[in-house]
N, C-alpha and C. Protein backbone atom coordinates (compact mmCIF):
# COMPACT_ATOMS: atom_id res chain seq x y z
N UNK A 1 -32.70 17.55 32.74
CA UNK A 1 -31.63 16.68 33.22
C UNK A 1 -31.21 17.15 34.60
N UNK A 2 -31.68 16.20 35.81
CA UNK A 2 -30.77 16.11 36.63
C UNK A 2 -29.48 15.87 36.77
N UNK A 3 -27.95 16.68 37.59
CA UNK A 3 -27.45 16.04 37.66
C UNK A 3 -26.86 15.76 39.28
N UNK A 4 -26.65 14.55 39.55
CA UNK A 4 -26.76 14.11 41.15
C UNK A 4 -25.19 13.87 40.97
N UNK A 5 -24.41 14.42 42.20
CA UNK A 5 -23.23 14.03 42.65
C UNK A 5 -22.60 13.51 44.29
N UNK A 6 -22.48 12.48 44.10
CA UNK A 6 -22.32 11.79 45.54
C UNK A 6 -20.43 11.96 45.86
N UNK A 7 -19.99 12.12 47.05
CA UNK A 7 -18.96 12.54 47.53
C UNK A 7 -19.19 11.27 48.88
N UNK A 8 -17.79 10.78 48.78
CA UNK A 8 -17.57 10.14 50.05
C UNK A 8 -15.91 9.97 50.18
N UNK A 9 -15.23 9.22 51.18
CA UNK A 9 -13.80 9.39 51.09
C UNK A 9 -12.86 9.00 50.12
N UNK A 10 -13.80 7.68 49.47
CA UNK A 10 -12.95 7.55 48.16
C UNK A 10 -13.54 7.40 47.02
N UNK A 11 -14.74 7.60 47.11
CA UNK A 11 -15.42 7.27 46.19
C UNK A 11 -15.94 5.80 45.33
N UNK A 12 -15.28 5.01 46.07
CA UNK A 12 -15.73 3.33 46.13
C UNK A 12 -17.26 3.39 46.22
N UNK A 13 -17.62 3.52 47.72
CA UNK A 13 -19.22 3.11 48.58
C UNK A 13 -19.77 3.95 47.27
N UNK A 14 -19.81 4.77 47.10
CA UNK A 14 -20.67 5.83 46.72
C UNK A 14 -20.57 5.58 45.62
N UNK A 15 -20.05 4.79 44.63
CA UNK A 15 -20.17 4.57 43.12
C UNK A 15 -21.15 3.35 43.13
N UNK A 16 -20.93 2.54 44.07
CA UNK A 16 -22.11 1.50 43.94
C UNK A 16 -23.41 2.27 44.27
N UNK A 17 -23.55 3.17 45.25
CA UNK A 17 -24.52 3.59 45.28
C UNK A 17 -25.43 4.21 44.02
N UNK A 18 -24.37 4.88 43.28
CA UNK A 18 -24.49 5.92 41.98
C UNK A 18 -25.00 5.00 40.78
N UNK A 19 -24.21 3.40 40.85
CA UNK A 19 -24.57 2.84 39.78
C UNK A 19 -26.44 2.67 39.97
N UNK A 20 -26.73 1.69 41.43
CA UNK A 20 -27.99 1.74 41.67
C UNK A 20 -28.81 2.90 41.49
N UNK A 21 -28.54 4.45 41.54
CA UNK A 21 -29.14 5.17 41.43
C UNK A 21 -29.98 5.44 39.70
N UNK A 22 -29.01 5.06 38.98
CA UNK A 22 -28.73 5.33 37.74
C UNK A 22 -30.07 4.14 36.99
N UNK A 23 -30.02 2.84 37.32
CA UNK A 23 -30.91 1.95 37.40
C UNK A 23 -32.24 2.19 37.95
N UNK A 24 -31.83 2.94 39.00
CA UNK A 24 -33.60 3.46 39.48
C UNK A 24 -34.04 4.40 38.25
N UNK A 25 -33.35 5.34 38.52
CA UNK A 25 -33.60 6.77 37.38
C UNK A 25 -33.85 6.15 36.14
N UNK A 26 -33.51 4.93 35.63
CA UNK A 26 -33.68 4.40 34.27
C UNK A 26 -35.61 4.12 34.20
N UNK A 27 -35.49 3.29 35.29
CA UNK A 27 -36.89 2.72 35.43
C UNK A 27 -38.07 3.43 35.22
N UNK A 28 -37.23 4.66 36.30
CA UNK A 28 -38.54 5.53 36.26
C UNK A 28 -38.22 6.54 35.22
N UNK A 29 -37.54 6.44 34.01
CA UNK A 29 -37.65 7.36 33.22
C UNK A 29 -37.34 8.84 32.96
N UNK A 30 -36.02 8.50 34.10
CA UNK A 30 -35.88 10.13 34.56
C UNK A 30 -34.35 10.84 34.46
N UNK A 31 -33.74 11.61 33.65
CA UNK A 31 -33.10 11.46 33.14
C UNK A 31 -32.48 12.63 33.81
N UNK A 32 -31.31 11.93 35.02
CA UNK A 32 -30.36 11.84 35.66
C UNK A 32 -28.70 11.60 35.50
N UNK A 33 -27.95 12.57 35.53
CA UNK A 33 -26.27 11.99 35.22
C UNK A 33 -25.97 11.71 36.92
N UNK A 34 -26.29 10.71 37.47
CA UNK A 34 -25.42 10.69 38.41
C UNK A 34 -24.22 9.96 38.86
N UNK A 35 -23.19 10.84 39.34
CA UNK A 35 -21.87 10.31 39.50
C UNK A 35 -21.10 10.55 41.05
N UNK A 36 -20.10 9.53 41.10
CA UNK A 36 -19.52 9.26 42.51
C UNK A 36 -18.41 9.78 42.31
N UNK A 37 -17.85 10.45 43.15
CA UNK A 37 -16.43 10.84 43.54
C UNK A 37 -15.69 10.99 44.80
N UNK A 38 -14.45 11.16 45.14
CA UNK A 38 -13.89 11.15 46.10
C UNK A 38 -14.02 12.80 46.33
N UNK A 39 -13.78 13.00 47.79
CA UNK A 39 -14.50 14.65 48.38
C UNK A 39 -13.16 15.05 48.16
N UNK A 40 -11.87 14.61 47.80
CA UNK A 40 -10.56 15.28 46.90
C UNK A 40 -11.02 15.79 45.48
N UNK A 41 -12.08 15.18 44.69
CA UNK A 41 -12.41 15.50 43.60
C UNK A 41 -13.35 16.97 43.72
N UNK A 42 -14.30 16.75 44.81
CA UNK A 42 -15.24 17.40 44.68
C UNK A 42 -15.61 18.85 43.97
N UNK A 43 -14.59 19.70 44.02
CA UNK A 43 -14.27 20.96 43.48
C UNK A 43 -14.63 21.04 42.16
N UNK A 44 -13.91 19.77 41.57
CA UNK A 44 -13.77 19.81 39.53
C UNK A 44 -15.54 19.62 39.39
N UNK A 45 -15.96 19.32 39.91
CA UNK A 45 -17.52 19.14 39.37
C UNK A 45 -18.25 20.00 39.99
N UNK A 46 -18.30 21.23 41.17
CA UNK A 46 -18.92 21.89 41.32
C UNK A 46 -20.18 22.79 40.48
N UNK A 47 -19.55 23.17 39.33
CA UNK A 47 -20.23 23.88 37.92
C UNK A 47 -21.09 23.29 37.37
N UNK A 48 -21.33 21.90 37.60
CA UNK A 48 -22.18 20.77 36.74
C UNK A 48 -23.26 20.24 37.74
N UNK A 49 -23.27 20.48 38.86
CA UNK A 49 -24.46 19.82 39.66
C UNK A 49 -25.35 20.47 39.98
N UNK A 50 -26.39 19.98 40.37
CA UNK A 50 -27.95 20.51 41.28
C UNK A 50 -27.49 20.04 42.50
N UNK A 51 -27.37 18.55 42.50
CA UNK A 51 -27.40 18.11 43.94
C UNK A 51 -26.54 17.70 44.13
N UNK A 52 -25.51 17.53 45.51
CA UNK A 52 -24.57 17.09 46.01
C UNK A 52 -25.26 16.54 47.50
N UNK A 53 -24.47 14.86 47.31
CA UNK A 53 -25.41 14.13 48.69
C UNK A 53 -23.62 13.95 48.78
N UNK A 54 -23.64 13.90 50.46
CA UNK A 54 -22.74 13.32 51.26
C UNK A 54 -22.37 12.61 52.19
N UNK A 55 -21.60 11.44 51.47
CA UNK A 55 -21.78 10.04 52.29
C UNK A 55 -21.75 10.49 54.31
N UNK A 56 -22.52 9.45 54.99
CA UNK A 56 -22.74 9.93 56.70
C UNK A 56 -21.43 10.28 57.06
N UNK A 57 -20.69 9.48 56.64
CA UNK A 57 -19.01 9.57 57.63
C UNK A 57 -18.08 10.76 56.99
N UNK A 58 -18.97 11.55 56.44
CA UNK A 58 -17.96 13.23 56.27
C UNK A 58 -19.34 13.71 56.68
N UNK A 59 -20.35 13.92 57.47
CA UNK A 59 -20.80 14.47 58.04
C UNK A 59 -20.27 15.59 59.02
N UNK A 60 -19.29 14.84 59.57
CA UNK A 60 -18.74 16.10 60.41
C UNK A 60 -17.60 17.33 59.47
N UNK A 61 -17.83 17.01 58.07
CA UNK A 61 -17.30 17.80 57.12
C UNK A 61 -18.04 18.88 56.62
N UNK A 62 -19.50 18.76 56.91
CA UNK A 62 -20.96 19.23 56.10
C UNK A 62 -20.15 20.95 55.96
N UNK A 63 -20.20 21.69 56.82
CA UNK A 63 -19.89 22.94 57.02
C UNK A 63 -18.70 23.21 56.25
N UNK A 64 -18.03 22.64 55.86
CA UNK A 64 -16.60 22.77 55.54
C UNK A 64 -17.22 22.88 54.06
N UNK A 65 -17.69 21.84 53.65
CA UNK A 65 -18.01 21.52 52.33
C UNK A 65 -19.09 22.59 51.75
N UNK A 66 -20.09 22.57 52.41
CA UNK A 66 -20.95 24.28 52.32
C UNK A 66 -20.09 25.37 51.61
N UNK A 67 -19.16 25.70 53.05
CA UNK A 67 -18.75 26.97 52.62
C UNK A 67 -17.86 26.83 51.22
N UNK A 68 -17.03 25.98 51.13
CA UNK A 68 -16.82 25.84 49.52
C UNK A 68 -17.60 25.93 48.50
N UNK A 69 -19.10 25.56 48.25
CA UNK A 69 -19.51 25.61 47.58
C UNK A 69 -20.84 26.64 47.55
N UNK A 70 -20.38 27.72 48.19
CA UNK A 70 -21.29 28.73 48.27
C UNK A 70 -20.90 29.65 47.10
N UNK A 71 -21.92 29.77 46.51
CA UNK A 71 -22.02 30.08 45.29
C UNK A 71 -22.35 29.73 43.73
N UNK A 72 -22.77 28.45 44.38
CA UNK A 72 -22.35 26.92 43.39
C UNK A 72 -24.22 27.20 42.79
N UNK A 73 -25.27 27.21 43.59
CA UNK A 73 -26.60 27.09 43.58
C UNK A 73 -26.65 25.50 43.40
N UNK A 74 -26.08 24.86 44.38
CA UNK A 74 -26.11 23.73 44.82
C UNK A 74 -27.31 22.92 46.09
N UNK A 75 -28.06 21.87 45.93
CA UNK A 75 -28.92 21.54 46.99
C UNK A 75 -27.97 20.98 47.34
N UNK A 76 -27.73 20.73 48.70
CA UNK A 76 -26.35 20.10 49.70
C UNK A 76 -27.14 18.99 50.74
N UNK A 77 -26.96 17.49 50.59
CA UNK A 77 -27.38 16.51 51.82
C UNK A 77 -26.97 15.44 52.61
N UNK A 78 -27.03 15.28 53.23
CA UNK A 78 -26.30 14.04 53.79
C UNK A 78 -26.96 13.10 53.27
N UNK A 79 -25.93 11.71 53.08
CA UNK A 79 -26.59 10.51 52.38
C UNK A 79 -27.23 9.94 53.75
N UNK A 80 -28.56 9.34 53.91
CA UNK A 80 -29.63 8.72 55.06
C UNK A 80 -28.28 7.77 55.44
N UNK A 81 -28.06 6.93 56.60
CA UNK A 81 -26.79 6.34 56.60
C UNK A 81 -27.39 4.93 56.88
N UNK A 82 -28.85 4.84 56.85
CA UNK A 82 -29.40 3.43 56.34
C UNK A 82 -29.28 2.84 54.80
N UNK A 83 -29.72 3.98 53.92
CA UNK A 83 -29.59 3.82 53.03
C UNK A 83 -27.91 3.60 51.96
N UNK A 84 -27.26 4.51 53.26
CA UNK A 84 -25.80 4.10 52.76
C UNK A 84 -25.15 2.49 52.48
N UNK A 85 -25.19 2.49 54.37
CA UNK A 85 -25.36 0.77 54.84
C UNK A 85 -25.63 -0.01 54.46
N UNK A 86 -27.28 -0.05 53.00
CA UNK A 86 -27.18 -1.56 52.86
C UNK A 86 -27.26 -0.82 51.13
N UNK A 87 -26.68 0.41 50.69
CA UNK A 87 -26.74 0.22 49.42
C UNK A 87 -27.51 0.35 48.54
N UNK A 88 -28.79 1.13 49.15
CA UNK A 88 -30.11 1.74 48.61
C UNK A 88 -30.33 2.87 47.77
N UNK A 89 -29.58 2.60 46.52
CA UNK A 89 -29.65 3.41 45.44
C UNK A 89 -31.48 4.21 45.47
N UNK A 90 -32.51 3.40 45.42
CA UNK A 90 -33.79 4.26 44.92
C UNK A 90 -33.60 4.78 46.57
N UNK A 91 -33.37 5.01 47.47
CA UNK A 91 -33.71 5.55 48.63
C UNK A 91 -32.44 7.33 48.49
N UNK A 92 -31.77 6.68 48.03
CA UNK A 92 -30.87 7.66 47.98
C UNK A 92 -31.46 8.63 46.69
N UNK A 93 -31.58 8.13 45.42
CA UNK A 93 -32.54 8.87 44.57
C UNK A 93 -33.58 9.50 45.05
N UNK A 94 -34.36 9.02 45.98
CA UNK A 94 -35.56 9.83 46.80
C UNK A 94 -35.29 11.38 47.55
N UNK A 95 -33.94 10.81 48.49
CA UNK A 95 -33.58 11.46 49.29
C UNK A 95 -33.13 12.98 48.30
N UNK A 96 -32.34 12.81 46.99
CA UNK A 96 -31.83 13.84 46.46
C UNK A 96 -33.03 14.79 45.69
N UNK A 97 -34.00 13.86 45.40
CA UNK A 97 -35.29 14.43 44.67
C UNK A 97 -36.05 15.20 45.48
N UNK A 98 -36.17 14.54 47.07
CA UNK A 98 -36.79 15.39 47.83
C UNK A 98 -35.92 16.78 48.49
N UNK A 99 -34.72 16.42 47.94
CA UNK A 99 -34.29 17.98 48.87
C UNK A 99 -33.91 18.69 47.96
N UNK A 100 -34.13 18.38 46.21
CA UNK A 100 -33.97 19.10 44.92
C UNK A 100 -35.39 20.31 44.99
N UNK A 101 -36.40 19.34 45.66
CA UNK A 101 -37.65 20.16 45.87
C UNK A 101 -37.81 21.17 46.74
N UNK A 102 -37.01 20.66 47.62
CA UNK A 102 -37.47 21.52 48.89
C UNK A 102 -36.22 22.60 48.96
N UNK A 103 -35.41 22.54 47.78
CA UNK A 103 -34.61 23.79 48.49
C UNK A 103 -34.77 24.90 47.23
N UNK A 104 -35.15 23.77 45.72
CA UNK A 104 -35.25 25.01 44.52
C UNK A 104 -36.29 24.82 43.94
N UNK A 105 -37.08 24.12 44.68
CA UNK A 105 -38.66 24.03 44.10
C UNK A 105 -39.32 22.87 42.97
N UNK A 106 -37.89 22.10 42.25
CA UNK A 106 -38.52 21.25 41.38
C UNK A 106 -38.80 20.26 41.41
């Protein structure tokens, strides 16, 4: 079980994104909890994730958000901000799968 957690300012954008994600992950059989929250939440779910993607427009937060969660053994990414834009749940699933790989190997 993956579990994917998306952070943006309120957690609106990023739940539609999460629902689409959830629909991809169905398809392909891959059994994913992923959930949206506001980056006020972000803390309470630290303990429960692999991956944390973060919507483009707290980008200039990235560092901030790091150092909080150092310690977490968290993969940390920015959401692609094409894929934000039009709402590309399997692109965003890609994006978290490929940097699940590339930072802890799976």
């Amino acid at each position: 079980m993956i579990n994917i957690l998306l952070v943006c300012g309120s957690g609106a954008s990023s739940g539609f994104i999460a629902q689409s994600m959830r629909k991809a992950a169905k398809i392909r059989n891959l059994e994913a909890k992923i959930k949206a929250v506001s980056d006020a939440e972000l803390m309470d779910f630290a303990d429960e994730i692999d991956v944390l993607m973060i919507g483009p427009h707290l980008k200039c937060r990235e560092e901030e958000i790091r150092e909080k969660l150092t310690g977490f053994n968290i993969s940390i990414g920015i959401i692609d901000k094409n894929f934000y834009g039009s709402m590309n749940g399997e692109g965003v699933l890609d994006q978290a799968l490929d940097l699940l790989k590339q930072t802890k190997g799976e």
